[in-house]
C-alpha atoms as a PDB file:
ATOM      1  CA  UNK A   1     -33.000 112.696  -3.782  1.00  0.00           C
ATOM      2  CA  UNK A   2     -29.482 113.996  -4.392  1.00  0.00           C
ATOM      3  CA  UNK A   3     -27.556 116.818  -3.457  1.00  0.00           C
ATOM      4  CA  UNK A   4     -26.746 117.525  -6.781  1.00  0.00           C
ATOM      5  CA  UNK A   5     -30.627 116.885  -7.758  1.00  0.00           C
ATOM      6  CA  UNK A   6     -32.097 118.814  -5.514  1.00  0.00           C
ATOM      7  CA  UNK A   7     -29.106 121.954  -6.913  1.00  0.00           C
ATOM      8  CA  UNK A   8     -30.185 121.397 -10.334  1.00  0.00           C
ATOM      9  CA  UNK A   9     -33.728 121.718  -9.956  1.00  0.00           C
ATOM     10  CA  UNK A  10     -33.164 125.005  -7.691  1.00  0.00           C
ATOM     11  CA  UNK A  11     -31.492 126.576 -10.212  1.00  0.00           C
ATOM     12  CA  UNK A  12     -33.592 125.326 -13.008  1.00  0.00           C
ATOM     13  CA  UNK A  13     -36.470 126.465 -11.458  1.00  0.00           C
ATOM     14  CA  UNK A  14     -35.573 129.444 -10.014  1.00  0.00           C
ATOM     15  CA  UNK A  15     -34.191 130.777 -13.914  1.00  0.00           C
ATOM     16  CA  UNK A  16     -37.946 130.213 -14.737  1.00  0.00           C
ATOM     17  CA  UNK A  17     -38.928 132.167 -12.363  1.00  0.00           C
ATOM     18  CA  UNK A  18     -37.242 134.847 -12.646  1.00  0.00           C
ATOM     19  CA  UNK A  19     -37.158 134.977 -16.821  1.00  0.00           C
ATOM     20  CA  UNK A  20     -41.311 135.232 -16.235  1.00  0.00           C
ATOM     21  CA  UNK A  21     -41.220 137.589 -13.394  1.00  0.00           C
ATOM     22  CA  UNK A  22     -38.626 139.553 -15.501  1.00  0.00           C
ATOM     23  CA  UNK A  23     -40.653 140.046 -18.436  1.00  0.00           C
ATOM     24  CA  UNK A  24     -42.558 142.664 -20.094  1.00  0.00           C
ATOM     25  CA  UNK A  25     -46.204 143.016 -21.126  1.00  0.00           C
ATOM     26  CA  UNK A  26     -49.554 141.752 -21.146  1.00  0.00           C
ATOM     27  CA  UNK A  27     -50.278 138.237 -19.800  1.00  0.00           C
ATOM     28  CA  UNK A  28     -50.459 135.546 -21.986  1.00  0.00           C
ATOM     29  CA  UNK A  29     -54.125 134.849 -22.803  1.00  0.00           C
ATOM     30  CA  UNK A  30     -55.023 131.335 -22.166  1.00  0.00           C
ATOM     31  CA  UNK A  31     -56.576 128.757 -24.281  1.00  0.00           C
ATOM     32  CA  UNK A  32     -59.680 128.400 -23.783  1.00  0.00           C
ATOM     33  CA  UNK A  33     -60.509 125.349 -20.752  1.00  0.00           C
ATOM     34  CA  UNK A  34     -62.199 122.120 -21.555  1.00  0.00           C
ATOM     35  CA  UNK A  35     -64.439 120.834 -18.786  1.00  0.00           C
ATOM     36  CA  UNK A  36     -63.161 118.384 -16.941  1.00  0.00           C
ATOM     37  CA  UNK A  37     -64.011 115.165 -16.111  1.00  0.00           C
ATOM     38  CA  UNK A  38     -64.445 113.393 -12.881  1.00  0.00           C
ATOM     39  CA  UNK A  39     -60.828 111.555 -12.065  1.00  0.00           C
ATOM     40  CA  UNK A  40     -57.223 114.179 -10.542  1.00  0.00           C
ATOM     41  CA  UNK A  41     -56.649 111.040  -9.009  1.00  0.00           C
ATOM     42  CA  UNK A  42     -57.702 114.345 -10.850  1.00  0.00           C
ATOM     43  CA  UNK A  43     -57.012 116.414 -10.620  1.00  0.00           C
ATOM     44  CA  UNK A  44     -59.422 112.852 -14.855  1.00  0.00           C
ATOM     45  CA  UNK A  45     -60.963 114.504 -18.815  1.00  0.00           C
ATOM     46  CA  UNK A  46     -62.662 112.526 -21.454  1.00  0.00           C
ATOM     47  CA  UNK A  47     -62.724 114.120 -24.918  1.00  0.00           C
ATOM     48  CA  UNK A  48     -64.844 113.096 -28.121  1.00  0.00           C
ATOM     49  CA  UNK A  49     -64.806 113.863 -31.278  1.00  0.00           C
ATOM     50  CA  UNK A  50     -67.180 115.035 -33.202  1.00  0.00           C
ATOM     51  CA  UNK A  51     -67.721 113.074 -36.768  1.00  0.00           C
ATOM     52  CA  UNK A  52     -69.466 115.286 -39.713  1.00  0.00           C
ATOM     53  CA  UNK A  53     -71.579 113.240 -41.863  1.00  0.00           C
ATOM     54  CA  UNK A  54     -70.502 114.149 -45.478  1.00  0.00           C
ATOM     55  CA  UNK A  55     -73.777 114.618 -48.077  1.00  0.00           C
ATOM     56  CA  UNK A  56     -73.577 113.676 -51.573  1.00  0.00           C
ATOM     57  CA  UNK A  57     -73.668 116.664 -54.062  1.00  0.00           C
ATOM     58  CA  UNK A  58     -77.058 117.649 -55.583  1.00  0.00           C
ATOM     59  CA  UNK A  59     -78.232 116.167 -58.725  1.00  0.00           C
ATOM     60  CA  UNK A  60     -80.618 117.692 -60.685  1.00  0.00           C
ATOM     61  CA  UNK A  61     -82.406 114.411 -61.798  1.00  0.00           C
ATOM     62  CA  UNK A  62     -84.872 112.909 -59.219  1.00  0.00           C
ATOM     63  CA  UNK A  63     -83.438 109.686 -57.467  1.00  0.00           C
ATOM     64  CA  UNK A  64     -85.206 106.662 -57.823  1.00  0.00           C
ATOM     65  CA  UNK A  65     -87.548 105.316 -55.268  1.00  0.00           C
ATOM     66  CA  UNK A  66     -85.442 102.807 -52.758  1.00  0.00           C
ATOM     67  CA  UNK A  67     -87.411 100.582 -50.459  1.00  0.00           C
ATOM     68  CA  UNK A  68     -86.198 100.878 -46.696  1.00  0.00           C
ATOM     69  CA  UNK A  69     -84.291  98.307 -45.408  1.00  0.00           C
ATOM     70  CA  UNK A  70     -85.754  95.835 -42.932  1.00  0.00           C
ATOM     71  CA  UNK A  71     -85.506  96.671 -39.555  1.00  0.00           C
ATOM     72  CA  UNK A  72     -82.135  95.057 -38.085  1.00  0.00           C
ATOM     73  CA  UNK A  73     -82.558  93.476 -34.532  1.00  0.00           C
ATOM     74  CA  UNK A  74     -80.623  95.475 -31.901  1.00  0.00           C
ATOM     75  CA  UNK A  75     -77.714  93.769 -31.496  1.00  0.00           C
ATOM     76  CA  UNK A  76     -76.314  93.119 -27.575  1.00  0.00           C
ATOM     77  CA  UNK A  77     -73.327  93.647 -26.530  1.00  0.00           C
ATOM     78  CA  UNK A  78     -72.106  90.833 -24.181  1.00  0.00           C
ATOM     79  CA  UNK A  79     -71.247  91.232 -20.429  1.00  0.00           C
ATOM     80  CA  UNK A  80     -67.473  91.537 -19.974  1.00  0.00           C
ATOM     81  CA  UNK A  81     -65.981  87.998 -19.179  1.00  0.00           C
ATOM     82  CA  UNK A  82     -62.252  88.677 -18.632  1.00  0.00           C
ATOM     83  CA  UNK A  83     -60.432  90.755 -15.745  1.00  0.00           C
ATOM     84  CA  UNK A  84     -59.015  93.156 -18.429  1.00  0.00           C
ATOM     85  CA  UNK A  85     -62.328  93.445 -19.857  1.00  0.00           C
ATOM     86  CA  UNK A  86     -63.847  94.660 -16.813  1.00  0.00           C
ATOM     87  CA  UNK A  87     -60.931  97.010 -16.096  1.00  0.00           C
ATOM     88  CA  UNK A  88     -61.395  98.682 -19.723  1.00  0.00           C
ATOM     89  CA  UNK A  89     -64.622  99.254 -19.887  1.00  0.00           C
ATOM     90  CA  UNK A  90     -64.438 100.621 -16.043  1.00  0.00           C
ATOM     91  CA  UNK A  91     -61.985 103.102 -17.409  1.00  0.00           C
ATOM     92  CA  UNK A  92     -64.053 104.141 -20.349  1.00  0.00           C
ATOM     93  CA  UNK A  93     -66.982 104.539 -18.053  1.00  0.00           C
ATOM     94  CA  UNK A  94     -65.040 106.964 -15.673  1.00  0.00           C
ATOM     95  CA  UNK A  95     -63.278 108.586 -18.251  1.00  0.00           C
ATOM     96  CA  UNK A  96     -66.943 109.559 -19.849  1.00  0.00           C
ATOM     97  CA  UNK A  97     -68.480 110.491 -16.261  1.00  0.00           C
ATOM     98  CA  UNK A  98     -70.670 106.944 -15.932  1.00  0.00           C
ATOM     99  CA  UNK A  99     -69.479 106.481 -12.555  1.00  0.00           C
ATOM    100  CA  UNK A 100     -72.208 104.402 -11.314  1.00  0.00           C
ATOM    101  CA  UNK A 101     -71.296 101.674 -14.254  1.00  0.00           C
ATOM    102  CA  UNK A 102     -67.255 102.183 -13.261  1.00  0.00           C
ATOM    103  CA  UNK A 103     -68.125 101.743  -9.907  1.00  0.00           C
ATOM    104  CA  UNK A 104     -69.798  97.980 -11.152  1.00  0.00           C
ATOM    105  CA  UNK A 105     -66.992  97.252 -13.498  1.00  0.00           C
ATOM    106  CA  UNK A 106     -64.008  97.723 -11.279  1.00  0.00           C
ATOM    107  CA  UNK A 107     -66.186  96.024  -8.012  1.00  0.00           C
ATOM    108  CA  UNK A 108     -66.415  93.136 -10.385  1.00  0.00           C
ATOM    109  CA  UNK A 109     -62.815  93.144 -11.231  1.00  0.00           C
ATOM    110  CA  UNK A 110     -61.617  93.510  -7.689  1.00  0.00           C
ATOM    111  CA  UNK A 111     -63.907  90.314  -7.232  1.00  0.00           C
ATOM    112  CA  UNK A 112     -62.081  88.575  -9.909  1.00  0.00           C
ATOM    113  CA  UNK A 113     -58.704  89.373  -9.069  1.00  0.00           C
ATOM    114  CA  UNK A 114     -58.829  91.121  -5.385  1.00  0.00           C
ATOM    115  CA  UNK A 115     -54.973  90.850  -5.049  1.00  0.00           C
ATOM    116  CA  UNK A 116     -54.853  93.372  -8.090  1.00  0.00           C
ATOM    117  CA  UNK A 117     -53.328  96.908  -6.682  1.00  0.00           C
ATOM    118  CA  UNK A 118     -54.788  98.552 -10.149  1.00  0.00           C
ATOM    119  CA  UNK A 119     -58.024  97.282  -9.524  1.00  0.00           C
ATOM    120  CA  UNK A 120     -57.996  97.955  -5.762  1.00  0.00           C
ATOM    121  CA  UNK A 121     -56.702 101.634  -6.321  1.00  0.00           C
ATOM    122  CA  UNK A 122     -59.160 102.429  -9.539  1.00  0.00           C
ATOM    123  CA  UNK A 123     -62.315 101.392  -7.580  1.00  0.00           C
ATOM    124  CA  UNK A 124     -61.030 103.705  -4.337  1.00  0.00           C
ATOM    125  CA  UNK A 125     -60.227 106.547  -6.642  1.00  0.00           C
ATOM    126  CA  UNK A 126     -64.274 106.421  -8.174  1.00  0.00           C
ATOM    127  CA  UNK A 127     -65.745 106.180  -4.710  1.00  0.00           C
ATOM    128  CA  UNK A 128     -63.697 109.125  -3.763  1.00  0.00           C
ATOM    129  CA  UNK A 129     -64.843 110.895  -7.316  1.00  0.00           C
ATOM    130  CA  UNK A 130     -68.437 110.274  -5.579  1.00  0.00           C
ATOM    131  CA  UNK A 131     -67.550 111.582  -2.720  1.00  0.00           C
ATOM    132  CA  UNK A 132     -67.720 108.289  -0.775  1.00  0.00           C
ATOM    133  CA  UNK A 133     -64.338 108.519   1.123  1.00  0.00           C
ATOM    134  CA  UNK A 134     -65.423 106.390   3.903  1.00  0.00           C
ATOM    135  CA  UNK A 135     -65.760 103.195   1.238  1.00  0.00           C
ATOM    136  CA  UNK A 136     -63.186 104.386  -0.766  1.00  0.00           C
ATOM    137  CA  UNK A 137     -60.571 103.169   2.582  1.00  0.00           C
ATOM    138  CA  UNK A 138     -61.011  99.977   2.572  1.00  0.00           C
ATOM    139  CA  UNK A 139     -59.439  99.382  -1.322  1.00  0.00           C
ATOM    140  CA  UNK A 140     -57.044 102.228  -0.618  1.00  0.00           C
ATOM    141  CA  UNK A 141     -55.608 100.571   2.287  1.00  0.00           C
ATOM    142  CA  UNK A 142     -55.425  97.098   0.508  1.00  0.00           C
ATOM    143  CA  UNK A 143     -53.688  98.573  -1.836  1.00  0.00           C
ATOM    144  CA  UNK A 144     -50.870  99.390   0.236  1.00  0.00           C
ATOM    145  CA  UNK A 145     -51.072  96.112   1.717  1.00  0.00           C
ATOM    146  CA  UNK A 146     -50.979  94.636  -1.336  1.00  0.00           C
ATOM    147  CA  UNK A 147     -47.585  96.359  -2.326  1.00  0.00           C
ATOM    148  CA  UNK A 148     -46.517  99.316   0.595  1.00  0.00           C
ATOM    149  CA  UNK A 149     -43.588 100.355  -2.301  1.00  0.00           C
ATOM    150  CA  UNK A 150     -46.387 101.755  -4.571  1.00  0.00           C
ATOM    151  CA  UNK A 151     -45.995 105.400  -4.384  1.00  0.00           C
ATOM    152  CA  UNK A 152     -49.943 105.506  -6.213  1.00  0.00           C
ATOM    153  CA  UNK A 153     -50.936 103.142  -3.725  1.00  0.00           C
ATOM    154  CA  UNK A 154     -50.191 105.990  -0.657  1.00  0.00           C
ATOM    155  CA  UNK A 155     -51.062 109.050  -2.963  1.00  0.00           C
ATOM    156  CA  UNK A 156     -54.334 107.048  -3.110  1.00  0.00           C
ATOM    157  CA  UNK A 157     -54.464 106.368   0.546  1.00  0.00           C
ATOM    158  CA  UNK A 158     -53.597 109.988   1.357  1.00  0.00           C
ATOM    159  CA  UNK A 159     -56.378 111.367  -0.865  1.00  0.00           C
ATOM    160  CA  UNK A 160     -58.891 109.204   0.940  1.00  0.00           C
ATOM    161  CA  UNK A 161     -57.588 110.615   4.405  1.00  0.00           C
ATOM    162  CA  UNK A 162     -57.601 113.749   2.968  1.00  0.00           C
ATOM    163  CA  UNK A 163     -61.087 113.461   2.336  1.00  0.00           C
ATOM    164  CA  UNK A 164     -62.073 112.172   6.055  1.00  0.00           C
ATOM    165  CA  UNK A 165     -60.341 115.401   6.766  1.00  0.00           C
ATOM    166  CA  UNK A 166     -57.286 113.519   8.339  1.00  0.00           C
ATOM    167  CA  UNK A 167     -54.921 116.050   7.477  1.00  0.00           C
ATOM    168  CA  UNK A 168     -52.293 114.618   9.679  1.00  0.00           C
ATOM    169  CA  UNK A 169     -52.188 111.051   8.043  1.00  0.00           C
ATOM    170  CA  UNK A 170     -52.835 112.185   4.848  1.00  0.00           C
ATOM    171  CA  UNK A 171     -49.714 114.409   5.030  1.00  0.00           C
ATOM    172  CA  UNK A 172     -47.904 111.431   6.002  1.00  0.00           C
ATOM    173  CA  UNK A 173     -49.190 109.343   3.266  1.00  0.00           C
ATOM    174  CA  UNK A 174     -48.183 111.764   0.839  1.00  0.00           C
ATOM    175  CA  UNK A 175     -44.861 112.185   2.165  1.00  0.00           C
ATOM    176  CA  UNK A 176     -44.544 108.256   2.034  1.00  0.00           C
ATOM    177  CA  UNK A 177     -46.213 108.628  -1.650  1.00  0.00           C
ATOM    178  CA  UNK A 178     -43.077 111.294  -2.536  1.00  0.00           C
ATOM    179  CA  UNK A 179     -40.727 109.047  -1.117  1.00  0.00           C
ATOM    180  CA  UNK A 180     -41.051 106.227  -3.371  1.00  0.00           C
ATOM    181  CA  UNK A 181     -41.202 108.102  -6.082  1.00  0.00           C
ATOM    182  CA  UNK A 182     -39.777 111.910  -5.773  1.00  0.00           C
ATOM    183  CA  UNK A 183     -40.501 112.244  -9.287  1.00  0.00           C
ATOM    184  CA  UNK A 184     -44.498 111.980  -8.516  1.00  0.00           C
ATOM    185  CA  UNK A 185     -46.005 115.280  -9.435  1.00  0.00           C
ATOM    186  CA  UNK A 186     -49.313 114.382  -8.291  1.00  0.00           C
ATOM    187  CA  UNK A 187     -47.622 113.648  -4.560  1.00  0.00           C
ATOM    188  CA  UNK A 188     -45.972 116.528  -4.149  1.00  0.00           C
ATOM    189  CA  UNK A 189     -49.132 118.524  -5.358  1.00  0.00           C
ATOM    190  CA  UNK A 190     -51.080 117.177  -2.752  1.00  0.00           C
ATOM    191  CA  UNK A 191     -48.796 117.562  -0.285  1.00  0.00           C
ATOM    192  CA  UNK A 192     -48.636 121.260  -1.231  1.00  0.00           C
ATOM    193  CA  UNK A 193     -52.287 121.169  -1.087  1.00  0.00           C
ATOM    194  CA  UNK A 194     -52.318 120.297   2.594  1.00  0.00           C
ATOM    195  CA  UNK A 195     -49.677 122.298   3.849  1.00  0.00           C
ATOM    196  CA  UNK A 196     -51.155 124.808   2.318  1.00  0.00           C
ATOM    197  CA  UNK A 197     -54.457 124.229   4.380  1.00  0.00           C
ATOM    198  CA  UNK A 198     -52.708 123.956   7.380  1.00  0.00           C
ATOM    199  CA  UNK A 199     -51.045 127.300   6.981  1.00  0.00           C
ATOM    200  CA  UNK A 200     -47.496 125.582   6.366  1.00  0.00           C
ATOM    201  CA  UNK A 201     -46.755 127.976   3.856  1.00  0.00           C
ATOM    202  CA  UNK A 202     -43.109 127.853   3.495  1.00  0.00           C
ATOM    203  CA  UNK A 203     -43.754 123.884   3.883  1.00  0.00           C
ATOM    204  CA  UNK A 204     -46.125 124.298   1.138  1.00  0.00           C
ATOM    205  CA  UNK A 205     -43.625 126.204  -0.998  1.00  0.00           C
ATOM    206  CA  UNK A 206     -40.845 123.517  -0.830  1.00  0.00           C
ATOM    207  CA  UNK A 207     -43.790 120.989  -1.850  1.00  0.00           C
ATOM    208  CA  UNK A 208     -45.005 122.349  -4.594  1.00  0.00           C
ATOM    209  CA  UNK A 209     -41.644 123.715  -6.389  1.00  0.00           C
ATOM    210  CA  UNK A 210     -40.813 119.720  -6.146  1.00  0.00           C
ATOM    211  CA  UNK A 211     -43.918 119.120  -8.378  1.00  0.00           C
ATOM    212  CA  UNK A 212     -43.498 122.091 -10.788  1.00  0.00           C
ATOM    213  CA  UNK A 213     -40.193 120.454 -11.312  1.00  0.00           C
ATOM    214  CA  UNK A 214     -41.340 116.737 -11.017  1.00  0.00           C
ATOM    215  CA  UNK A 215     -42.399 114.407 -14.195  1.00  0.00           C
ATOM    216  CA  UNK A 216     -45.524 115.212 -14.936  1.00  0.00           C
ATOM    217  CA  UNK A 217     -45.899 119.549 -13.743  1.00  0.00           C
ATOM    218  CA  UNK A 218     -49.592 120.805 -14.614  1.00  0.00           C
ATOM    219  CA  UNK A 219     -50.634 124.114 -15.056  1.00  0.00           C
ATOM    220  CA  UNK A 220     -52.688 124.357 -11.755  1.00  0.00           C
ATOM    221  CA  UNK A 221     -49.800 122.971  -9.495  1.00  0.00           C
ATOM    222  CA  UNK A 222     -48.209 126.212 -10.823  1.00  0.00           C
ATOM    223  CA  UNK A 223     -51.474 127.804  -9.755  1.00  0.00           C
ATOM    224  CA  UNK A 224     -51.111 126.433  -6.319  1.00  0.00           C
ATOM    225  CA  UNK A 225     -47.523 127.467  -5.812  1.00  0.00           C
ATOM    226  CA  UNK A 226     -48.271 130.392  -7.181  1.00  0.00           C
ATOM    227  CA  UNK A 227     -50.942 130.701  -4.205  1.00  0.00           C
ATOM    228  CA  UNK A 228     -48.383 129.440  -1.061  1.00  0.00           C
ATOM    229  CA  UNK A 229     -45.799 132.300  -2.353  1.00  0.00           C
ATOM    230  CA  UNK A 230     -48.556 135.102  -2.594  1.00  0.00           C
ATOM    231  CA  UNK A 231     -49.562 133.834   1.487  1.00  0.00           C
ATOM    232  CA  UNK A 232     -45.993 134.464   2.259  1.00  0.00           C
ATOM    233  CA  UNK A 233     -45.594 137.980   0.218  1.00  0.00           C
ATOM    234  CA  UNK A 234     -43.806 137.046  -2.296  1.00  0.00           C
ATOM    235  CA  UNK A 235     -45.163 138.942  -4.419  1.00  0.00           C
ATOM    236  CA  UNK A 236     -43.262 138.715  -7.501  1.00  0.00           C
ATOM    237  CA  UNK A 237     -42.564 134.818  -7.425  1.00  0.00           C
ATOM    238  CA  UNK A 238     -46.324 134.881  -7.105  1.00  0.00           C
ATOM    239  CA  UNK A 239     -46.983 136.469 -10.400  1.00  0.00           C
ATOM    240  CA  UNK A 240     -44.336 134.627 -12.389  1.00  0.00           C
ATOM    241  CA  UNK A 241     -45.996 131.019 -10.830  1.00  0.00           C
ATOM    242  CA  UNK A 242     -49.582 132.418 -12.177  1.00  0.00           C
ATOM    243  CA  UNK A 243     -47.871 133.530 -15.192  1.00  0.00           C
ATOM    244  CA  UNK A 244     -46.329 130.134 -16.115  1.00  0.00           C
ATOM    245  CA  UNK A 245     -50.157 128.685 -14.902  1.00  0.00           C
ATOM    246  CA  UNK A 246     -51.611 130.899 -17.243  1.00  0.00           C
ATOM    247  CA  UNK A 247     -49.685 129.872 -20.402  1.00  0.00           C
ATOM    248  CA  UNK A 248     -50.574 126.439 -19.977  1.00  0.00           C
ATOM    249  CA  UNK A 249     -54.501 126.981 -20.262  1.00  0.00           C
ATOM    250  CA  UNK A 250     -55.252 128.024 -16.412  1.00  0.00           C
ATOM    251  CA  UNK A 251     -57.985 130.782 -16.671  1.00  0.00           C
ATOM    252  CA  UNK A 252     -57.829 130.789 -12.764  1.00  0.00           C
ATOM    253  CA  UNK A 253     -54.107 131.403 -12.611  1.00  0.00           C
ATOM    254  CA  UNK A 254     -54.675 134.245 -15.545  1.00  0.00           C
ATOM    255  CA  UNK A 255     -56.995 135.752 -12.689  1.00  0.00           C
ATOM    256  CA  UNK A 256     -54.693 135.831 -10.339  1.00  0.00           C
ATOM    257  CA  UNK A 257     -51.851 137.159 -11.813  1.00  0.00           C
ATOM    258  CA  UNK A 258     -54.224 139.880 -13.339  1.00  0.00           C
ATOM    259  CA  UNK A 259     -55.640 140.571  -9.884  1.00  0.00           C
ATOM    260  CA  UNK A 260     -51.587 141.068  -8.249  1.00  0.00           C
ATOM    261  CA  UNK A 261     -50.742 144.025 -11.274  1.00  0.00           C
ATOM    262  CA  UNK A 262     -49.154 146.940  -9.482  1.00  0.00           C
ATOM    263  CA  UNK A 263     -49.111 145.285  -6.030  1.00  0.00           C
ATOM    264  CA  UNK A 264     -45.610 145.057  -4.221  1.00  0.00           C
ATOM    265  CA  UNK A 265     -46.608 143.846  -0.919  1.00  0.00           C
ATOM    266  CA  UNK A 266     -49.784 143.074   0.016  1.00  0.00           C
ATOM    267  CA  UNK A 267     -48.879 143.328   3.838  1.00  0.00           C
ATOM    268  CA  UNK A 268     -47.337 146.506   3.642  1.00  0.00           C
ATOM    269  CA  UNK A 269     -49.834 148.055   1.381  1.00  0.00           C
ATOM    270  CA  UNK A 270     -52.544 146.656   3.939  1.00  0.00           C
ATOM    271  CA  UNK A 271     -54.341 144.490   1.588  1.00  0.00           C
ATOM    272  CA  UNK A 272     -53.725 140.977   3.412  1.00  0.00           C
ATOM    273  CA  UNK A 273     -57.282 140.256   2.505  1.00  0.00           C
ATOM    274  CA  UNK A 274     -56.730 140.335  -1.199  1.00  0.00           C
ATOM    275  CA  UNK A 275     -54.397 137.052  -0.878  1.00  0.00           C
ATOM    276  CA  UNK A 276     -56.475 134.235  -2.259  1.00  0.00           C
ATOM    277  CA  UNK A 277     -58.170 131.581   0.139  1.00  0.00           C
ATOM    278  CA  UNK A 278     -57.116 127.690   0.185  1.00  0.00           C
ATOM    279  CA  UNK A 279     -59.469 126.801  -2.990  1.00  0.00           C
ATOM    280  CA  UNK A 280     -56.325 126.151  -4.919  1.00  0.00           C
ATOM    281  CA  UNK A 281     -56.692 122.680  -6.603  1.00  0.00           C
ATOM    282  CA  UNK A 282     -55.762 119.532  -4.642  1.00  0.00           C
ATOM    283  CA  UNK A 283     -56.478 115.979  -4.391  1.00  0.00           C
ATOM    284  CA  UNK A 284     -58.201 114.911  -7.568  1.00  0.00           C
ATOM    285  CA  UNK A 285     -58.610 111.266  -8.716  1.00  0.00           C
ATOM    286  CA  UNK A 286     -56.272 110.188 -11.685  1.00  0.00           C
ATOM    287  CA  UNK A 287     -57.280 108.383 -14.777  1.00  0.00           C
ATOM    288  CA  UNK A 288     -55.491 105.762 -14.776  1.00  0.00           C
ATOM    289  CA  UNK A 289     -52.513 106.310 -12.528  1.00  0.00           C
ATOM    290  CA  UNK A 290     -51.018 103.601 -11.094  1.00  0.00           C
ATOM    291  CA  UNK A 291     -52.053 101.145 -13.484  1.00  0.00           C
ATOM    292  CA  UNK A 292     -50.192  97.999 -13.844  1.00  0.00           C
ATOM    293  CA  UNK A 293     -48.128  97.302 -16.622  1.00  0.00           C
ATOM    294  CA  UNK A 294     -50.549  94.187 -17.405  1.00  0.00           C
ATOM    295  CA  UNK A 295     -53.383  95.962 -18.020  1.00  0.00           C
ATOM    296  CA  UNK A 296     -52.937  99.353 -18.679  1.00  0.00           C
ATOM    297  CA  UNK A 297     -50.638 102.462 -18.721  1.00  0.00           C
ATOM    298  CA  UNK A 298     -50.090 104.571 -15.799  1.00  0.00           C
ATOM    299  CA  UNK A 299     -51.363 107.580 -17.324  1.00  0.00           C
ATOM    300  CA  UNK A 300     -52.266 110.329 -14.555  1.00  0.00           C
ATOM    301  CA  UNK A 301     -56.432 111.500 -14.571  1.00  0.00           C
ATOM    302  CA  UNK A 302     -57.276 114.856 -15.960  1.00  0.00           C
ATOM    303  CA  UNK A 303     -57.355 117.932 -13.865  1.00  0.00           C
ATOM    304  CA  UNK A 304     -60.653 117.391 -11.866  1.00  0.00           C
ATOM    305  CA  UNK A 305     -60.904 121.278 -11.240  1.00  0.00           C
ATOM    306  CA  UNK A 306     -58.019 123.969 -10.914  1.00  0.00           C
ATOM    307  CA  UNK A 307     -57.557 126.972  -9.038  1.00  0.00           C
ATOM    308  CA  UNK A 308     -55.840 128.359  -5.366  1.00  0.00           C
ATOM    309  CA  UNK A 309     -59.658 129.212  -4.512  1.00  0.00           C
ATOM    310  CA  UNK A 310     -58.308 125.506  -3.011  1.00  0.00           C
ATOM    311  CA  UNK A 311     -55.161 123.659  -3.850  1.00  0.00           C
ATOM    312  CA  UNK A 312     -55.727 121.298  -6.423  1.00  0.00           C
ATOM    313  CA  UNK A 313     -55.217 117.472  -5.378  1.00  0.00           C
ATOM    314  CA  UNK A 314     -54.810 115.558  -8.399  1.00  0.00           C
ATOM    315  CA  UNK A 315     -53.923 111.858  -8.628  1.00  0.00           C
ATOM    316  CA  UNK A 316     -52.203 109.702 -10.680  1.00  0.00           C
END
């Protein structure tokens, strides 16, 4: 990254800061939260919608009698034949929880094609969403094989070390992960995330302000940043991270910043115990991150959970 990059986002991002930290009054309530869904890579979320059946209007005159229809034979969907085939309806199984049938689907399709990187990466990030890190390595680390310029590919591979609790490699993964792409939200997040575990707080700091100002910023990296400046003191930068958090739908962040009114320091005023503990929100499986252009988009998974109770590790 740039000089003149790295500038620009300093002083973008410190202007937000301060203009939230600066202002006046209540905190913004926040939207109410959607569950999520099991990606991410999440911090995935699957939404449907609800379809209201539309009655005709009341007629005073009887209806005729109408003799029910014959019963119709169920009809049978057919197996999935093609690669892409297996990889869509893989996705819409994880997207709607089913991970036992994603699980199926994408094994299939890593059968079918096994030098696919998507496929490889997709069927790692549902056995971590299972919490089965120790399979999960095997695709995670073909995928880097497969292409070791794939910054999903190590985000992936650091989640999955992350999960061994490798904290070490996975730091180094996600490093490697933010070095092919600085732009990677997701990487820096769970960077953040460890650093933050490790007590690397100023480490931490420099993470996550690279993913509040990366592509794709969620609410609960804000959270999380909002969490490594409160374990240095920083008391105000603290608020106006939980502040910006809380405006885009983070009831956790809302907490937080409710729970620092009126405190200055909490070191001097004694109250080190009040700083929150590493539950912020960290390595979560993405949707579809990482997908390849082929087959789908590389659309990053739904926020699998949010909060500094841990840093939130989300993947795309």
């Amino acid at each position: 990254m740039s000089t003149i990059s790295k500038i620009t986002k300093s002083i973008l991002f410190t202007t937000m800061l301060t203009a939230a930290a600066c202002s006046n009054g209540k905190p913004v309530e926040a939207p109410v939260e959607s569950e999520p869904t099991a990606f991410p890579e999440s911090a995935s979320k699957a939404e449907s919608e609800n379809l209201t059946a539309q009655l005709p209007a009341t007629s005073p005159e009887p209806s005729p009698m109408i003799e029910a229809a014959p019963a119709q034979d169920t009809i049978v969907v057919p197996e999935p034949e093609k690669f892409s085939e297996w990889m869509g309806r893989g996705r819409m199984r994880f997207q709607s929880q089913d991970l036992e049938g994603a699980l199926g689907d994408y094994r299939t399709a890593v059968e079918k094609r096994p030098e696919s990187q998507h496929a490889q990466i997709q069927l790692a990030r549902t056995l971590l969403a299972m919490g089965r890190g120790g399979e999960a390595r095997e695709h995670a680390e073909a995928a880097v094989e497969i292409d070791g310029t794939s910054s999903f590919a190590w985000n992936t591979m650091g989640r999955v070390e992350l999960a061994e609790g490798e904290n070490d490699a996975a730091i180094a993964s996600f490093e490697r992960s933010a070095q092919e792409d600085a732009d990677n939200s997701y990487a820096w997040n769970n960077l953040g995330f460890v650093l933050i575990e490790e007590e690397l707080y100023e480490e931490a700091v420099s993470a996550l302000e690279e993913a509040a100002t990366g592509a794709t910023p969620k609410a609960y990296m804000w959270n999380n940043l909002g969490m490594a400046y409160e374990h240095l003191d920083q008391i105000e930068l603290a608020r106006a991270a939980y502040r910006q958090a809380s405006t885009g739908g983070s009831a956790k962040a809302l907490a937080n910043f409710q729970r620092l009114e009126g405190v200055v320091s909490l070191i001097a005023s004694g109250n080190e115990d009040v700083a929150p503990e590493n539950t912020g929100e960290g390595a979560q499986p993405p949707s579809e991150e990482g997908a390849e252009p082929s087959v789908a988009s590389t659309e990053e998974p739904e926020a699998m959970s949010e909060g500094l109770e841990i840093a939130e590790v989300q993947e795309p």
